[in-house]
PDB file of N, CA and C in Angstrom:
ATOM      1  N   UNK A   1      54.240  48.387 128.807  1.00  0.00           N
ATOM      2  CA  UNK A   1      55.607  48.785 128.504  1.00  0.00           C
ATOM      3  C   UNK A   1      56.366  47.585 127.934  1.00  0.00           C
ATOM      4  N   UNK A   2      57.382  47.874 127.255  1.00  0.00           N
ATOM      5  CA  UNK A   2      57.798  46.463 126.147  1.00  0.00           C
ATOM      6  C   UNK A   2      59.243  46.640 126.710  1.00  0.00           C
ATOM      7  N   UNK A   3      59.791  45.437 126.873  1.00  0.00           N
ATOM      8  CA  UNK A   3      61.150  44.992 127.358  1.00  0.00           C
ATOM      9  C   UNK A   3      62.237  44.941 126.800  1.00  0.00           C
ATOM     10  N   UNK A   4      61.776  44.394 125.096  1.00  0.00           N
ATOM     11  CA  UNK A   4      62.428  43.866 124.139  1.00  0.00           C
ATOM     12  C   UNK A   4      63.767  44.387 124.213  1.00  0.00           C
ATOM     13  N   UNK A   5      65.058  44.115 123.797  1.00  0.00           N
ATOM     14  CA  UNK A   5      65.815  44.637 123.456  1.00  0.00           C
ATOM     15  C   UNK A   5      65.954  44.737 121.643  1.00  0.00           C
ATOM     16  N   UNK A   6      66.690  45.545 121.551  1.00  0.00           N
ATOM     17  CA  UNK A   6      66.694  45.875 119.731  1.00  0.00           C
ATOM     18  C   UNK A   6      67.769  44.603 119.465  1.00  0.00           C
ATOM     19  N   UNK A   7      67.929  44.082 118.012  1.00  0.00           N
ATOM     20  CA  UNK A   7      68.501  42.682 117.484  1.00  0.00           C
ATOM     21  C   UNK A   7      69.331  44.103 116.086  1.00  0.00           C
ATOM     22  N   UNK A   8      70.401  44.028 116.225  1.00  0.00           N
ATOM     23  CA  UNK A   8      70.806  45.117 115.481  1.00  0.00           C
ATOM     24  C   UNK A   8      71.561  44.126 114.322  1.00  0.00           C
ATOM     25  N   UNK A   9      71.065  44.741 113.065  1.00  0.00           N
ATOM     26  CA  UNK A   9      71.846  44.212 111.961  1.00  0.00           C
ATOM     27  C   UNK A   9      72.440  44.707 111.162  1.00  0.00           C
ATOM     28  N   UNK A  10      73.649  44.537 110.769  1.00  0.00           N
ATOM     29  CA  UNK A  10      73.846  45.097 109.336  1.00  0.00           C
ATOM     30  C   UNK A  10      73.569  44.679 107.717  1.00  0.00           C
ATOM     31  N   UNK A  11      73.479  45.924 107.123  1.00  0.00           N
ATOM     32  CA  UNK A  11      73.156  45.437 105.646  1.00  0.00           C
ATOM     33  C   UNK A  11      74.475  44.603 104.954  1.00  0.00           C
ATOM     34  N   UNK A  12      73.374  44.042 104.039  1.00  0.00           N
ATOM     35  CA  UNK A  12      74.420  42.607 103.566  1.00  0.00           C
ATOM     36  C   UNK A  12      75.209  43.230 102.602  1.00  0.00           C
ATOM     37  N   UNK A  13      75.234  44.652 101.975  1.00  0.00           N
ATOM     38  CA  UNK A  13      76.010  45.362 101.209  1.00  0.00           C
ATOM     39  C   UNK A  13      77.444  45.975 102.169  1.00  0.00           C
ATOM     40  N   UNK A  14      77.337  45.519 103.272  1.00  0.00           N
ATOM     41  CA  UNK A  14      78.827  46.047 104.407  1.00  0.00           C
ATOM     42  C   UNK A  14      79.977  45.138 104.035  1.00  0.00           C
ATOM     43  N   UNK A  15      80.319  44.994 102.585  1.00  0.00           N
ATOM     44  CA  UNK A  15      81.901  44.074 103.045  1.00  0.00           C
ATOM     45  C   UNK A  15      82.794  45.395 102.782  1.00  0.00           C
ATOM     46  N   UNK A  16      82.504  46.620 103.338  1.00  0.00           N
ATOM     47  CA  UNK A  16      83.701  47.956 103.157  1.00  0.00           C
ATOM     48  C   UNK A  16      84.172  48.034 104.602  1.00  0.00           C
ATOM     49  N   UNK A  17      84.336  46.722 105.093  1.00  0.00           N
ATOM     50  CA  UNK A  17      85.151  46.582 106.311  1.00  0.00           C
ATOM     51  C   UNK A  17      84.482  46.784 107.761  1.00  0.00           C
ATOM     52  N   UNK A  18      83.200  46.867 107.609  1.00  0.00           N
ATOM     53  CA  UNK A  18      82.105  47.347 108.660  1.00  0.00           C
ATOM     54  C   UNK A  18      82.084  48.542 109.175  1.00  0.00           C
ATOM     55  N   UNK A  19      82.301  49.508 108.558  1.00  0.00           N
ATOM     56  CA  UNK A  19      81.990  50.692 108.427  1.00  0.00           C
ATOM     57  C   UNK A  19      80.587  51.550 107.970  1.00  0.00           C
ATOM     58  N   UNK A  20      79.730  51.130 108.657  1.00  0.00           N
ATOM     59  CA  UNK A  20      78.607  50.777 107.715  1.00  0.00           C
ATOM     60  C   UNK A  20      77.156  51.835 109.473  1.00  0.00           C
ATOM     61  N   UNK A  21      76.066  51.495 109.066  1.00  0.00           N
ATOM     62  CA  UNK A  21      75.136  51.754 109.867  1.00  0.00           C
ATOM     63  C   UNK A  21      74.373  50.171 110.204  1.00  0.00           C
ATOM     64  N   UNK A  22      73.532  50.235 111.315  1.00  0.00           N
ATOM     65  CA  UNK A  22      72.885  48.765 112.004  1.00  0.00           C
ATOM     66  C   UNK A  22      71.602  49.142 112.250  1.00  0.00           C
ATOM     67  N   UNK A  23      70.733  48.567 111.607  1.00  0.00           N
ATOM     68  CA  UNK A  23      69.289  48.973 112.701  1.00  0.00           C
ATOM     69  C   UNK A  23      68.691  47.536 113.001  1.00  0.00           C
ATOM     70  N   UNK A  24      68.024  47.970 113.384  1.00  0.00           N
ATOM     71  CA  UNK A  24      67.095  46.975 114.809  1.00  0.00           C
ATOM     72  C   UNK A  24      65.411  46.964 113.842  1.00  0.00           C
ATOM     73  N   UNK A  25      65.312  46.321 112.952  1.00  0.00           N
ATOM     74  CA  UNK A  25      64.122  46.185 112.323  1.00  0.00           C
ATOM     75  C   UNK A  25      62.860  45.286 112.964  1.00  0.00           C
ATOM     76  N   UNK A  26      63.753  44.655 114.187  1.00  0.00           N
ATOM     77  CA  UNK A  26      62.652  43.582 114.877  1.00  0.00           C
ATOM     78  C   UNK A  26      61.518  44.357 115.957  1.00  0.00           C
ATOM     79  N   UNK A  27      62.029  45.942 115.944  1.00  0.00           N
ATOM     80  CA  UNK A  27      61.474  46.681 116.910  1.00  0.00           C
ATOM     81  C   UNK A  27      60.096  47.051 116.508  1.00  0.00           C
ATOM     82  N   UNK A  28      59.820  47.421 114.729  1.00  0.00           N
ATOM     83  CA  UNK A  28      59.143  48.021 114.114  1.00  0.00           C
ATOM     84  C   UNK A  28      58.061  47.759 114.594  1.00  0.00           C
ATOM     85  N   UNK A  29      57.473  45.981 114.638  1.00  0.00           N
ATOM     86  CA  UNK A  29      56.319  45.732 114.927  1.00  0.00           C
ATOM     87  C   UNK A  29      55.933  46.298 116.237  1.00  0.00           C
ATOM     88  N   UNK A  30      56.467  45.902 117.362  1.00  0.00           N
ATOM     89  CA  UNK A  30      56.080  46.276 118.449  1.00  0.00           C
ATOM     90  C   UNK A  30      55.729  48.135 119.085  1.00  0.00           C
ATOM     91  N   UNK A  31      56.873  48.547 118.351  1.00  0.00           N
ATOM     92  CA  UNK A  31      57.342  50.238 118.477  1.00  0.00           C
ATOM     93  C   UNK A  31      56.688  50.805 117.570  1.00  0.00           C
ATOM     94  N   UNK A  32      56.832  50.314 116.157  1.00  0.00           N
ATOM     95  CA  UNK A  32      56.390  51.495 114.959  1.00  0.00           C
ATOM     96  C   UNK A  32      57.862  52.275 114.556  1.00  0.00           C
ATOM     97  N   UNK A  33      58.803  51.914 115.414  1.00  0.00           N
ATOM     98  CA  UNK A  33      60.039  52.738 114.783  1.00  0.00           C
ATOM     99  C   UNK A  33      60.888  51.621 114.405  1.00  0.00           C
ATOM    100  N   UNK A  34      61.950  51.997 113.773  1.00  0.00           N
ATOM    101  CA  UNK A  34      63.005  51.126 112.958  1.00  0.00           C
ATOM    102  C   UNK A  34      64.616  52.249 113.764  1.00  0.00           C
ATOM    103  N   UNK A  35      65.183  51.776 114.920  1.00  0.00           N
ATOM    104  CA  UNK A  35      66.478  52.127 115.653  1.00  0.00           C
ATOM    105  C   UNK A  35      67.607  51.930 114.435  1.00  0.00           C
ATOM    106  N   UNK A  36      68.663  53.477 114.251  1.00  0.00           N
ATOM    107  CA  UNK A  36      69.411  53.314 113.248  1.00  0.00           C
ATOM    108  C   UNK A  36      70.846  53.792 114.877  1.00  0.00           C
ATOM    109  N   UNK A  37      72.291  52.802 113.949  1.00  0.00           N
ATOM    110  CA  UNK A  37      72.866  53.260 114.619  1.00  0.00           C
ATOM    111  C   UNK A  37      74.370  53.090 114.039  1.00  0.00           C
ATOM    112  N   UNK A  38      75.379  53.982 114.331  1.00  0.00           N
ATOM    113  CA  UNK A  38      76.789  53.998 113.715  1.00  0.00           C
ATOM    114  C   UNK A  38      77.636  52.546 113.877  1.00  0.00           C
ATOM    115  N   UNK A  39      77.700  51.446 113.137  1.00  0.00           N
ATOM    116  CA  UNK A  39      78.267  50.501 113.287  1.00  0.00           C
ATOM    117  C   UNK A  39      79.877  50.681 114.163  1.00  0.00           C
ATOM    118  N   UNK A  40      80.620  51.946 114.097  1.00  0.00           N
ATOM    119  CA  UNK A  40      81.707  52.309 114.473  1.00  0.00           C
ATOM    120  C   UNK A  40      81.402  52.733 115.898  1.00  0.00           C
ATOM    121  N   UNK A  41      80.189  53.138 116.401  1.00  0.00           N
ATOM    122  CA  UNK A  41      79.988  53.988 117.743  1.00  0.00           C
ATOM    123  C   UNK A  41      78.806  53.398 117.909  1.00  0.00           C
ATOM    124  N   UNK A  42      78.684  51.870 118.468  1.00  0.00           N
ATOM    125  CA  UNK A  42      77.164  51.515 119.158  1.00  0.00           C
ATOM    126  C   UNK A  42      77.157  52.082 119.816  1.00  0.00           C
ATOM    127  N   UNK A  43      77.803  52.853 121.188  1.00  0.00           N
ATOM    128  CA  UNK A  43      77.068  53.342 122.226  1.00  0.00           C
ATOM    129  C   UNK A  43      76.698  54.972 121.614  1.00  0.00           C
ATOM    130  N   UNK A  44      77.085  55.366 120.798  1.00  0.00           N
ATOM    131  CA  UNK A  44      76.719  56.859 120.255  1.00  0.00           C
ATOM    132  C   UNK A  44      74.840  56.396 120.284  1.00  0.00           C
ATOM    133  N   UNK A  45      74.734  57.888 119.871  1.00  0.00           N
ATOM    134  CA  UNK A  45      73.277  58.190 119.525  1.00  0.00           C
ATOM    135  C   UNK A  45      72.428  57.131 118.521  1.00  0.00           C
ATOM    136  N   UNK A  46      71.138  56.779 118.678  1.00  0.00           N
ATOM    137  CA  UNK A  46      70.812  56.022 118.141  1.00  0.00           C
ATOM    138  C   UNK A  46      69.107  56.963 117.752  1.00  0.00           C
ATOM    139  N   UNK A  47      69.070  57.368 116.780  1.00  0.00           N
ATOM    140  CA  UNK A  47      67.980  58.071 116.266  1.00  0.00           C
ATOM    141  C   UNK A  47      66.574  56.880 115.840  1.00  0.00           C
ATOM    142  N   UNK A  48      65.556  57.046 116.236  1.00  0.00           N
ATOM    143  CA  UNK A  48      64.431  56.110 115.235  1.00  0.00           C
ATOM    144  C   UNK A  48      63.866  56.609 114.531  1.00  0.00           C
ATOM    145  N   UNK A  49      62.781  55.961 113.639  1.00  0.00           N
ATOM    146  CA  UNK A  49      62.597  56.548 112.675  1.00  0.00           C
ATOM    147  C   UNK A  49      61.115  56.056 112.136  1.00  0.00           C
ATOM    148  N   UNK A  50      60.366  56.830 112.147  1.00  0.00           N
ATOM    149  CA  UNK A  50      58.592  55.672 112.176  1.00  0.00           C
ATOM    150  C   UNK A  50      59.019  54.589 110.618  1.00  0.00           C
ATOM    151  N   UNK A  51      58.184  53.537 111.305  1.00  0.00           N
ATOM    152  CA  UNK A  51      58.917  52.095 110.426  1.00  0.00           C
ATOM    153  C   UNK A  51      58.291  52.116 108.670  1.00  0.00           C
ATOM    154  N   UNK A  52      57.132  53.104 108.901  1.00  0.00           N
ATOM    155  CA  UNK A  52      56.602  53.567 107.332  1.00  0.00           C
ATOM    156  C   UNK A  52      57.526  53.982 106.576  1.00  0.00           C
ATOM    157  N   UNK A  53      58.090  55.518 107.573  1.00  0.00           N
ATOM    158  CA  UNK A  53      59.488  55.980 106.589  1.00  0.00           C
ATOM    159  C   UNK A  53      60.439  55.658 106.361  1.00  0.00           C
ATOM    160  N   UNK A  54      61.208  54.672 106.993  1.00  0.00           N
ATOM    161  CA  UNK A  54      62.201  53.982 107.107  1.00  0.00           C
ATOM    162  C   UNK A  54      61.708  52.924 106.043  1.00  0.00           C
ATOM    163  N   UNK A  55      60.840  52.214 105.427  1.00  0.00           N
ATOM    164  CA  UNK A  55      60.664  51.507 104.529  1.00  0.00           C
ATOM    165  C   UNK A  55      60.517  52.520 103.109  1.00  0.00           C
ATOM    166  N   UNK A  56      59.600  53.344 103.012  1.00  0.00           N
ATOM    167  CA  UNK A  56      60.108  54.148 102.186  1.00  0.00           C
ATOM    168  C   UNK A  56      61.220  54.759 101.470  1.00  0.00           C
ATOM    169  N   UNK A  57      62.304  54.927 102.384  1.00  0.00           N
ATOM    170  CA  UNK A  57      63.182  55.161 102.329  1.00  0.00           C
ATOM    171  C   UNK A  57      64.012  54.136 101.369  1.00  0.00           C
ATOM    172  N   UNK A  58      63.466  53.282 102.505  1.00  0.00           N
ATOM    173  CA  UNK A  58      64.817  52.070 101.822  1.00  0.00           C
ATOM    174  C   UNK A  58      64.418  51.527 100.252  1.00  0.00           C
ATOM    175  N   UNK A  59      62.800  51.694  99.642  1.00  0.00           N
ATOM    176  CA  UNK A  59      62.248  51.578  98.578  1.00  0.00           C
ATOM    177  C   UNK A  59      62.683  52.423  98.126  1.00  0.00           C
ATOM    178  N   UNK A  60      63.165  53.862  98.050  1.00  0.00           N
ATOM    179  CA  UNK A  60      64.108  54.791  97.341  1.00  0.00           C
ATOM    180  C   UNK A  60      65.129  54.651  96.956  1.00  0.00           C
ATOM    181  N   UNK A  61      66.188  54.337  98.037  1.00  0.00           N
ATOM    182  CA  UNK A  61      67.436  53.365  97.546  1.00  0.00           C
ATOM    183  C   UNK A  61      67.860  52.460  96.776  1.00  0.00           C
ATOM    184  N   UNK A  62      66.391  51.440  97.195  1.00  0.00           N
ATOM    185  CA  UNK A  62      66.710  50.148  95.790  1.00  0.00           C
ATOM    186  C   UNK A  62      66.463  50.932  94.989  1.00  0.00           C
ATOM    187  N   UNK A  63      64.969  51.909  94.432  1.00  0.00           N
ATOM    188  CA  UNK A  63      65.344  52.503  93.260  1.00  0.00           C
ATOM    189  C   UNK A  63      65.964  52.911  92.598  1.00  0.00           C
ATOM    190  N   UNK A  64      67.104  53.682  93.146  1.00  0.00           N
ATOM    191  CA  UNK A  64      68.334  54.677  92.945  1.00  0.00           C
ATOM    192  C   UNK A  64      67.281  55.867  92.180  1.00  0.00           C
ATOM    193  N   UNK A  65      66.705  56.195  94.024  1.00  0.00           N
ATOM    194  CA  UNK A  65      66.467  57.425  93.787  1.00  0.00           C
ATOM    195  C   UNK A  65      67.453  58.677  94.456  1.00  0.00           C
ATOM    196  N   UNK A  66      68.266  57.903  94.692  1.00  0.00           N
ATOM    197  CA  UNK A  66      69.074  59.001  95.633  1.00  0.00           C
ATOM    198  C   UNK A  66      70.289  59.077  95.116  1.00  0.00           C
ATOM    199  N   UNK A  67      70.699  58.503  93.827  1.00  0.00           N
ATOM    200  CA  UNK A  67      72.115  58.747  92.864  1.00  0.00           C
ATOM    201  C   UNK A  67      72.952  57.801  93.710  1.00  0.00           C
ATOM    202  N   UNK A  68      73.979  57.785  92.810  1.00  0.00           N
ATOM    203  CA  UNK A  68      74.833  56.973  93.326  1.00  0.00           C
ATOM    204  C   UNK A  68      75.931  57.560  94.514  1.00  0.00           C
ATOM    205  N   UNK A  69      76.891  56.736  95.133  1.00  0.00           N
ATOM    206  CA  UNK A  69      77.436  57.226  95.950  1.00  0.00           C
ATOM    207  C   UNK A  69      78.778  57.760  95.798  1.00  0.00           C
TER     208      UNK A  69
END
């Protein structure tokens, strides 16, 4: 059983006042998941996400496969 606590960060694209989402990418290795969570509501819900798709993902984004915002 693993102890770790999650190291939550935000993306370096947050200067919109920190309004933003945080995940915990240091978990991946150990877990396999990548912890996402509402920068406005840490104690809210915190969903994971297997650390494959969560990189995928984020390789979509830089692409701008997902249009702009």
């Amino acid at each position: 059983m693993t102890t770790e606590s999650p190291r939550w960060a935000k993306p370096s694209y947050s200067s919109n006042g920190g309004d933003c989402v945080e995940i915990a990418a240091d978990l991946a290795a150990t877990r396999g998941t990548v912890p996402v969570r509402d920068s406005k509501n840490p104690n809210g819900p915190v969903p994971s996400f297997p650390a494959d798709a969560f990189t995928t993902f984020v390789a979509g984004v830089q692409a701008g496969e997902f249009g702009a915002a």
